[in-house]
N, C-alpha and C. Protein backbone atom coordinates (compact mmCIF):
# COMPACT_ATOMS: atom_id res chain seq x y z
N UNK A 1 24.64 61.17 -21.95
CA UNK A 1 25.53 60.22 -21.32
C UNK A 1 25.10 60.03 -19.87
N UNK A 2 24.87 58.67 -19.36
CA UNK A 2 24.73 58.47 -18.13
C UNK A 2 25.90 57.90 -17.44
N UNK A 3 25.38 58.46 -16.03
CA UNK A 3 26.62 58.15 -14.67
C UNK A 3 26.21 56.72 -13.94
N UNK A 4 27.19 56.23 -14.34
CA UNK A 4 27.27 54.58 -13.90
C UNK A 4 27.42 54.57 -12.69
N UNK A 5 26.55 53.95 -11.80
CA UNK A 5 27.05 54.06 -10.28
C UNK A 5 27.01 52.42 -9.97
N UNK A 6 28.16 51.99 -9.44
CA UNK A 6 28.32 50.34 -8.99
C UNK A 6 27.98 50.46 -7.59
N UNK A 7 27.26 49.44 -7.23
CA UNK A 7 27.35 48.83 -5.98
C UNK A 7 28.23 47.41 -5.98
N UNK A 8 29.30 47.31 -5.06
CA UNK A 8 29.81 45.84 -5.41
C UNK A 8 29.72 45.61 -3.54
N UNK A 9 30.49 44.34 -3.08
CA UNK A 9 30.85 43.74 -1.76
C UNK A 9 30.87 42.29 -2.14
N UNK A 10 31.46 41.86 -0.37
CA UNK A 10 31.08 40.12 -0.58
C UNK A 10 29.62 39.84 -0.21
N UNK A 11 29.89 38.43 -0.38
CA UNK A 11 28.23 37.94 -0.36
C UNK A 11 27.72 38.23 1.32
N UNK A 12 26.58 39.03 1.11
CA UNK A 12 26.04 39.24 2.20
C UNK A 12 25.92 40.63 3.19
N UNK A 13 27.03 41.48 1.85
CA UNK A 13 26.96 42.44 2.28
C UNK A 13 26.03 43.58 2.22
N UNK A 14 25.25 42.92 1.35
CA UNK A 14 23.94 44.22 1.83
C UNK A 14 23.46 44.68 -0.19
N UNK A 15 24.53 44.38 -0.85
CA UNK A 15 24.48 44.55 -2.26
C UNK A 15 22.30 44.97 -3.04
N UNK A 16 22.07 43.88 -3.28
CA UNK A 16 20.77 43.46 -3.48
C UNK A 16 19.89 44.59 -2.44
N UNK A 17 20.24 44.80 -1.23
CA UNK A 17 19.35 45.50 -0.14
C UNK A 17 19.46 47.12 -0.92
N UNK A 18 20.47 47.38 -1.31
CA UNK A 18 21.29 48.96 -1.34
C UNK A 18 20.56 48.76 -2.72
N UNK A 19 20.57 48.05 -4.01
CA UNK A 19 20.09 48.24 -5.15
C UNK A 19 18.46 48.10 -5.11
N UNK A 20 18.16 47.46 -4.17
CA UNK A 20 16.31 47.12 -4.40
C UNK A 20 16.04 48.48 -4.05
N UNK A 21 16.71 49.37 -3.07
CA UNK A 21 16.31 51.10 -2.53
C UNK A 21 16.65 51.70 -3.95
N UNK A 22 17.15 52.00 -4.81
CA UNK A 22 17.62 52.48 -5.65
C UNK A 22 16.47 51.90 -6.88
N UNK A 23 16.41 50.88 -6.84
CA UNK A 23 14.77 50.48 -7.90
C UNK A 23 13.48 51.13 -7.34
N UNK A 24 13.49 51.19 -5.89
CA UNK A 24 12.01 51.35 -5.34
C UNK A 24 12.31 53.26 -5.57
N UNK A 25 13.58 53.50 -5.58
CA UNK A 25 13.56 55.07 -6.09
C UNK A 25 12.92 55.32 -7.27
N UNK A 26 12.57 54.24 -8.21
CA UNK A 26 13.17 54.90 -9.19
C UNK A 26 14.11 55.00 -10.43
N UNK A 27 14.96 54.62 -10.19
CA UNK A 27 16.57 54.42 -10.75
C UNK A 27 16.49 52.47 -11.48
N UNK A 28 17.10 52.71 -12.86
CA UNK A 28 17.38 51.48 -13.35
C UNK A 28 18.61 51.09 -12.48
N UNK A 29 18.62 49.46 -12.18
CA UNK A 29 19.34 48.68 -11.79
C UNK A 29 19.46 47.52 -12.64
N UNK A 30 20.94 47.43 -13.01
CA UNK A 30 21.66 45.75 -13.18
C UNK A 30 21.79 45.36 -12.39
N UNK A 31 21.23 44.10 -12.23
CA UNK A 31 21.86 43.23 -11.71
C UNK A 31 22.88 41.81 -12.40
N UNK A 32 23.73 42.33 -12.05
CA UNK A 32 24.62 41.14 -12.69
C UNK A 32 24.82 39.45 -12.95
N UNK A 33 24.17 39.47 -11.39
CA UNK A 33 23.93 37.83 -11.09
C UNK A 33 22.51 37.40 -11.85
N UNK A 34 21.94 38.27 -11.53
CA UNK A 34 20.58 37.85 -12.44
C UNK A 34 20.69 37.52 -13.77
N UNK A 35 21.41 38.83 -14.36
CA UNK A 35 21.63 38.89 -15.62
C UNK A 35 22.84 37.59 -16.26
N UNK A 36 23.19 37.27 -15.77
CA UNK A 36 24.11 35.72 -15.70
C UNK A 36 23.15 34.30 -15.92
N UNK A 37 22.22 34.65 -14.35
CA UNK A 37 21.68 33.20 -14.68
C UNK A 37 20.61 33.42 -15.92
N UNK A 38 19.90 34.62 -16.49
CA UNK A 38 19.19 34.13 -17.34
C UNK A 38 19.58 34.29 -18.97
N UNK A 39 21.32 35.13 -18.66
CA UNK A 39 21.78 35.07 -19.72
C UNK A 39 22.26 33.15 -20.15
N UNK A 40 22.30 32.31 -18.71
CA UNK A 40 23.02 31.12 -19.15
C UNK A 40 22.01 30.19 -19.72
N UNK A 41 20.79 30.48 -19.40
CA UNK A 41 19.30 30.04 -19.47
C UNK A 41 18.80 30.24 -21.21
N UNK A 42 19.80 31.72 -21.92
CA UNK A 42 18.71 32.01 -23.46
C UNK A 42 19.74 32.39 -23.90
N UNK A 43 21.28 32.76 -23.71
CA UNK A 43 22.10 33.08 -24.58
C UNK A 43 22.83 31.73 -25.62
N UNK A 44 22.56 31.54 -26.73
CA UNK A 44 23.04 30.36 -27.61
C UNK A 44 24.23 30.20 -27.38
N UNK A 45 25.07 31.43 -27.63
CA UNK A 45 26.70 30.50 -26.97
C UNK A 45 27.04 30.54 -26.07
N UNK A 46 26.61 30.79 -24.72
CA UNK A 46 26.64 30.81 -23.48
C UNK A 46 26.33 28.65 -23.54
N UNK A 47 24.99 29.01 -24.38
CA UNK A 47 24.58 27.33 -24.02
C UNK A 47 25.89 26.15 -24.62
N UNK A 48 26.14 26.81 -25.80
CA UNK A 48 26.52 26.02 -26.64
C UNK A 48 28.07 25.12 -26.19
N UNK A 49 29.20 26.55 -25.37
CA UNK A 49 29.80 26.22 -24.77
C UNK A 49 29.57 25.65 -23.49
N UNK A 50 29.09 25.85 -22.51
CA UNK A 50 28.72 25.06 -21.53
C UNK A 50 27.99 23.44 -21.66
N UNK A 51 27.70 23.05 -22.34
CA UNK A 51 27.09 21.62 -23.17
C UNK A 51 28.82 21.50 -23.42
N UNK A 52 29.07 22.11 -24.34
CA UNK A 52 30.49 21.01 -24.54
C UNK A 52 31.57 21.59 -23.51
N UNK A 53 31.28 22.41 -23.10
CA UNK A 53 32.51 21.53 -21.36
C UNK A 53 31.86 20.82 -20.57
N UNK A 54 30.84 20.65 -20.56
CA UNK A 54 30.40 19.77 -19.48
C UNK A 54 28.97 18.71 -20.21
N UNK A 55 29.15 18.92 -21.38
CA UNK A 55 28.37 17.95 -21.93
C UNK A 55 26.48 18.10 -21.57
N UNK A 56 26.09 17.61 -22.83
CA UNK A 56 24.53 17.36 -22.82
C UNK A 56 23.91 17.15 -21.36
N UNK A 57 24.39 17.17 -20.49
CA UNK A 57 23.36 16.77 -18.82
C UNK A 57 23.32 18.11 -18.42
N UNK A 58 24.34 18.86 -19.02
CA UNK A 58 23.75 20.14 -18.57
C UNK A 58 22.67 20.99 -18.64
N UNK A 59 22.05 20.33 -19.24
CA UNK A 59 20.75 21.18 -19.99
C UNK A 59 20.07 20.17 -19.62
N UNK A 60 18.41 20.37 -19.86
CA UNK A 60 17.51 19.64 -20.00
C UNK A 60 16.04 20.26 -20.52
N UNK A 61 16.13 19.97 -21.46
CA UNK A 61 15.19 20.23 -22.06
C UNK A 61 14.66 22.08 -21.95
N UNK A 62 16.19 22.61 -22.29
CA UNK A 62 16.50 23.70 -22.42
C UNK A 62 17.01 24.79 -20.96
N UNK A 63 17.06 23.98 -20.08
CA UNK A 63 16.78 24.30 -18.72
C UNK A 63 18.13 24.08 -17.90
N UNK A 64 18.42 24.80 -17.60
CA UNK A 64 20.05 24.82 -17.17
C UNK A 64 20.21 23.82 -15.94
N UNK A 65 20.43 23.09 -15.73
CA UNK A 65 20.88 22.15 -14.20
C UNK A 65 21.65 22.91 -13.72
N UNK A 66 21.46 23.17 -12.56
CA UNK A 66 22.46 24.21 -12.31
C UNK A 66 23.10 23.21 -11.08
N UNK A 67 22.23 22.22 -10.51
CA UNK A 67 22.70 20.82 -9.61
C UNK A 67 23.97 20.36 -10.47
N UNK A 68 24.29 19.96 -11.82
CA UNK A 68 25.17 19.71 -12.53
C UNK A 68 26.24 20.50 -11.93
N UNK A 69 25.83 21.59 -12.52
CA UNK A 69 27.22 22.59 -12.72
C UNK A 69 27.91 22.48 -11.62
N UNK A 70 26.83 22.58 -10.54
CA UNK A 70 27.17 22.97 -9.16
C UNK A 70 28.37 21.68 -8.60
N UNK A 71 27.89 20.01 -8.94
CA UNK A 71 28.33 19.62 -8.88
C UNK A 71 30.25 19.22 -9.87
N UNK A 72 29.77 19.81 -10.82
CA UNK A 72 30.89 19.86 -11.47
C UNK A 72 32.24 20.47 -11.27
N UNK A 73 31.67 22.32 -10.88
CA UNK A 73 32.96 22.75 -10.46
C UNK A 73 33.21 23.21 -9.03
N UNK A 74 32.27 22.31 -8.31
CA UNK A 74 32.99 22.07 -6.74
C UNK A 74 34.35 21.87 -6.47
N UNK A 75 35.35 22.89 -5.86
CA UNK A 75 36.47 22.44 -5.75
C UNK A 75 37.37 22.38 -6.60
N UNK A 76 36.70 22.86 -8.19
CA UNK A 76 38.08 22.34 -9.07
C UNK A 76 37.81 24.24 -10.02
N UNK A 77 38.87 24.48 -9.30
CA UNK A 77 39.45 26.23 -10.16
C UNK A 77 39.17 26.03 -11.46
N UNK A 78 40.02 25.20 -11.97
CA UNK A 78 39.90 25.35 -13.50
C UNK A 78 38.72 25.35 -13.87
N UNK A 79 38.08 24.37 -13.68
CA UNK A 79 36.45 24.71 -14.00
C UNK A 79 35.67 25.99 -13.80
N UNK A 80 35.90 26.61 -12.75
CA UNK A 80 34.95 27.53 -12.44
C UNK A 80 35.81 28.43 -13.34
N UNK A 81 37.09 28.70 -13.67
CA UNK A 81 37.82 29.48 -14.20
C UNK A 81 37.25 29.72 -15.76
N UNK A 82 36.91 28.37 -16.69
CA UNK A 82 36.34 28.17 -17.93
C UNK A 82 34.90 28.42 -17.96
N UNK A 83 34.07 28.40 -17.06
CA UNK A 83 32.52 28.89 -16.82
C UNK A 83 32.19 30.60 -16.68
N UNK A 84 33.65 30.92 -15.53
CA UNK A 84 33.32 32.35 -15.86
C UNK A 84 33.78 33.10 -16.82
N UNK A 85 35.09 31.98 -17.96
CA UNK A 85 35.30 33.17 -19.02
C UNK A 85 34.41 32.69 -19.95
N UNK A 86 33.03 31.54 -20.10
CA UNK A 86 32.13 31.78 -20.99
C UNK A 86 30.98 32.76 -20.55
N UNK A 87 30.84 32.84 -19.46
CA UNK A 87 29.39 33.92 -19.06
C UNK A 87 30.27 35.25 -18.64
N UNK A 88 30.78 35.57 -18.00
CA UNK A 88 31.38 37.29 -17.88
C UNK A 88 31.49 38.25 -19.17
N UNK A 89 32.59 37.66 -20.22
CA UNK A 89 32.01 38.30 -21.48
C UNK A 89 30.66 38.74 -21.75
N UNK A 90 29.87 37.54 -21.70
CA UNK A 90 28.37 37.59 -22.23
C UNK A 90 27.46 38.48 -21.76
N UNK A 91 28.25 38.35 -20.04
CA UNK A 91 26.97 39.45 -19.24
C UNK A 91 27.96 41.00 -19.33
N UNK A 92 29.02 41.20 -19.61
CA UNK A 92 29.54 42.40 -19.78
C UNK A 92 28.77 43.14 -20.76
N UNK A 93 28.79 42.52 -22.37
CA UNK A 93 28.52 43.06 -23.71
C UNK A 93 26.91 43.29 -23.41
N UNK A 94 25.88 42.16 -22.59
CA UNK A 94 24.60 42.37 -21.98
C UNK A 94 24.42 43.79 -21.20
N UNK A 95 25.96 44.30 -20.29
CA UNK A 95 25.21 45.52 -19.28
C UNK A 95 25.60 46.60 -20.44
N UNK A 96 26.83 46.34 -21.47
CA UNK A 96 27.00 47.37 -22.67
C UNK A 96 26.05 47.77 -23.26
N UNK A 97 25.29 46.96 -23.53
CA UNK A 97 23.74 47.28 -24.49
C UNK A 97 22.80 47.86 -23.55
N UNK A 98 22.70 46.78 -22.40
CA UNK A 98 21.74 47.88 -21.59
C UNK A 98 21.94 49.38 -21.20
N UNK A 99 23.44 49.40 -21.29
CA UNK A 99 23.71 51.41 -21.26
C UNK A 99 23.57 51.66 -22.33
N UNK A 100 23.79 51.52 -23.13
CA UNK A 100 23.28 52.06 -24.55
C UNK A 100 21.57 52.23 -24.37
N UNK A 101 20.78 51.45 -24.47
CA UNK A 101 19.36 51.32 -24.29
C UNK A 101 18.95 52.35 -23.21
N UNK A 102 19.78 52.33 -22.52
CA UNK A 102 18.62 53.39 -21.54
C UNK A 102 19.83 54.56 -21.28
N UNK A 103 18.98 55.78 -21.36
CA UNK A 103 19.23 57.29 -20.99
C UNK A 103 19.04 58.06 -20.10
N UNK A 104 18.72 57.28 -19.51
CA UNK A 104 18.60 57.68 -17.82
C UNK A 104 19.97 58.52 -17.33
N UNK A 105 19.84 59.77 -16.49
CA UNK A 105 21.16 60.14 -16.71
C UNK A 105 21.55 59.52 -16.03
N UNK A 106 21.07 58.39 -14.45
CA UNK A 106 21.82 57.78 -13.72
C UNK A 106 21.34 56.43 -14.05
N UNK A 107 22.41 55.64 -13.75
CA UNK A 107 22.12 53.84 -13.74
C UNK A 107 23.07 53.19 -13.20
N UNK A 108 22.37 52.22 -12.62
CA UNK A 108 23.09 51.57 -11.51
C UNK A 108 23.82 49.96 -11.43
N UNK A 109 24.95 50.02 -11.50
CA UNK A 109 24.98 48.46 -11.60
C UNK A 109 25.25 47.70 -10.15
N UNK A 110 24.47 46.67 -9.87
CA UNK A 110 25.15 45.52 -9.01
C UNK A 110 25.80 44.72 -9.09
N UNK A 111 26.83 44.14 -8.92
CA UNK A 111 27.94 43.23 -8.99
C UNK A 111 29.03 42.82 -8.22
N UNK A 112 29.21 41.56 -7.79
CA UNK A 112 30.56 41.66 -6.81
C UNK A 112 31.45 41.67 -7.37
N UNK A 113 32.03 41.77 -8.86
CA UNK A 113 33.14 42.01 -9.50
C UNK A 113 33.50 43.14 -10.23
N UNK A 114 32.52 44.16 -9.80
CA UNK A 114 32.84 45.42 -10.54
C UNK A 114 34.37 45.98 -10.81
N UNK A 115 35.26 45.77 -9.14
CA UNK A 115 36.32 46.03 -8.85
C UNK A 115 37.53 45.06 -9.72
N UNK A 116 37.01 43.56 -10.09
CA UNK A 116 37.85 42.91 -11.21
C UNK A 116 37.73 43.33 -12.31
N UNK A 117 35.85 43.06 -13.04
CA UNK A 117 35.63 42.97 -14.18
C UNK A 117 35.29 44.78 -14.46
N UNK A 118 36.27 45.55 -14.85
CA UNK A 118 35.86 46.64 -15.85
C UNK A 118 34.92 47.24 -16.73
N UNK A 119 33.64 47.36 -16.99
CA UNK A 119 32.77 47.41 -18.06
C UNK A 119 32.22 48.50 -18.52
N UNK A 120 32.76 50.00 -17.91
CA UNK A 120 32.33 51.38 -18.22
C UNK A 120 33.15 51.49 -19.52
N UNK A 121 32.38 51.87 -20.43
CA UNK A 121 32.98 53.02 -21.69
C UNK A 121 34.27 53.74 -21.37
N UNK A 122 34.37 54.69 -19.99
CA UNK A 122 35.22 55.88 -19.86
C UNK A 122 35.57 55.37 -18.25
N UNK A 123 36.24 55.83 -18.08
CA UNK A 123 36.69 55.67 -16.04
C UNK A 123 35.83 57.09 -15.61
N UNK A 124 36.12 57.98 -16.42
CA UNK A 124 35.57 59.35 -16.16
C UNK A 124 34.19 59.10 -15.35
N UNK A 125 32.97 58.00 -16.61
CA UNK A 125 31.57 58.10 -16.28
C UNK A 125 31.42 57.04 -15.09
N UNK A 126 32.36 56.66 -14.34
CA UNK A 126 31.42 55.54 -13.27
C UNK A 126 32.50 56.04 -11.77
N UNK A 127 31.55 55.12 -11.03
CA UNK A 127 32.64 55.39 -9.77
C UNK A 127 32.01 54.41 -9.03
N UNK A 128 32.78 53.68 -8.18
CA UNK A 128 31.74 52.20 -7.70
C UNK A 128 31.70 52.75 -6.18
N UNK A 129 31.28 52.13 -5.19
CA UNK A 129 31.18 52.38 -3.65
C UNK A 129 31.43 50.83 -3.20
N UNK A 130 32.21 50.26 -2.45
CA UNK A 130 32.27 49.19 -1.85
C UNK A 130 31.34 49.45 -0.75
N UNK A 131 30.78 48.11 -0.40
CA UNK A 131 30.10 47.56 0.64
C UNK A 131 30.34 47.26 2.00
């Protein structure tokens, strides 16, 4: 069993800086945001729903517009609200497998929603550090 260690903060707080030391250790790192955009890029129902909320321009020729999106849920909650409950699932059950997959006794996740989104097995095995 490995010990989940989160890094979370807001943007700019150093997140990415504190996890790239922890890769150049050594140590597996999630990254969450990453794991988002290229889960939105190859996951089928990630795609499938995002095309039908926001229709065929979202894509192109398999290739996420992200100018679309961007323009789409500027300003409007609900939107961004329906985008993150199709990709958060996706990248949750994504960092599930990746703890499963690796045995490392330590692993590290990055994320600024660690503190919302929940994703350890046990409370016991993780403990996050704010930024």
């Amino acid at each position: 069993m490995s010990y989940l260690v989160g890094i979370t903060g807001g943007i700019g707080s150093g997140k990415t800086t504190v996890s790239n030391i922890f890769s150049h250790l050594g140590f597996k790192v999630y990254n969450s945001d990453e794991r988002a955009k290229y889960l939105m890029q190859t996951n089928d129902k990630i795609i499938r729903k995002i095309t039908g909320l926001l229709g065929e321009s979202a894509y192109s020729k398999g290739v996420l517009k992200k100018a679309i999106i961007s323009q789409a849920i500027f300003n409007n909650k609900s939107l961004i609200e329906k985008i993150n409950s199709i990709v958060h699932p996706e990248t949750i059950k994504d960092f599930n497998s990746w703890v499963s997959e690796n045995k490392d006794s330590i692993l590290i996740k990055e994320s600024a929603l660690i503190c919302l989104l929940y994703t350890s097995p046990s409370p016991r095995d993780s403990w996050a550090s704010r930024m």
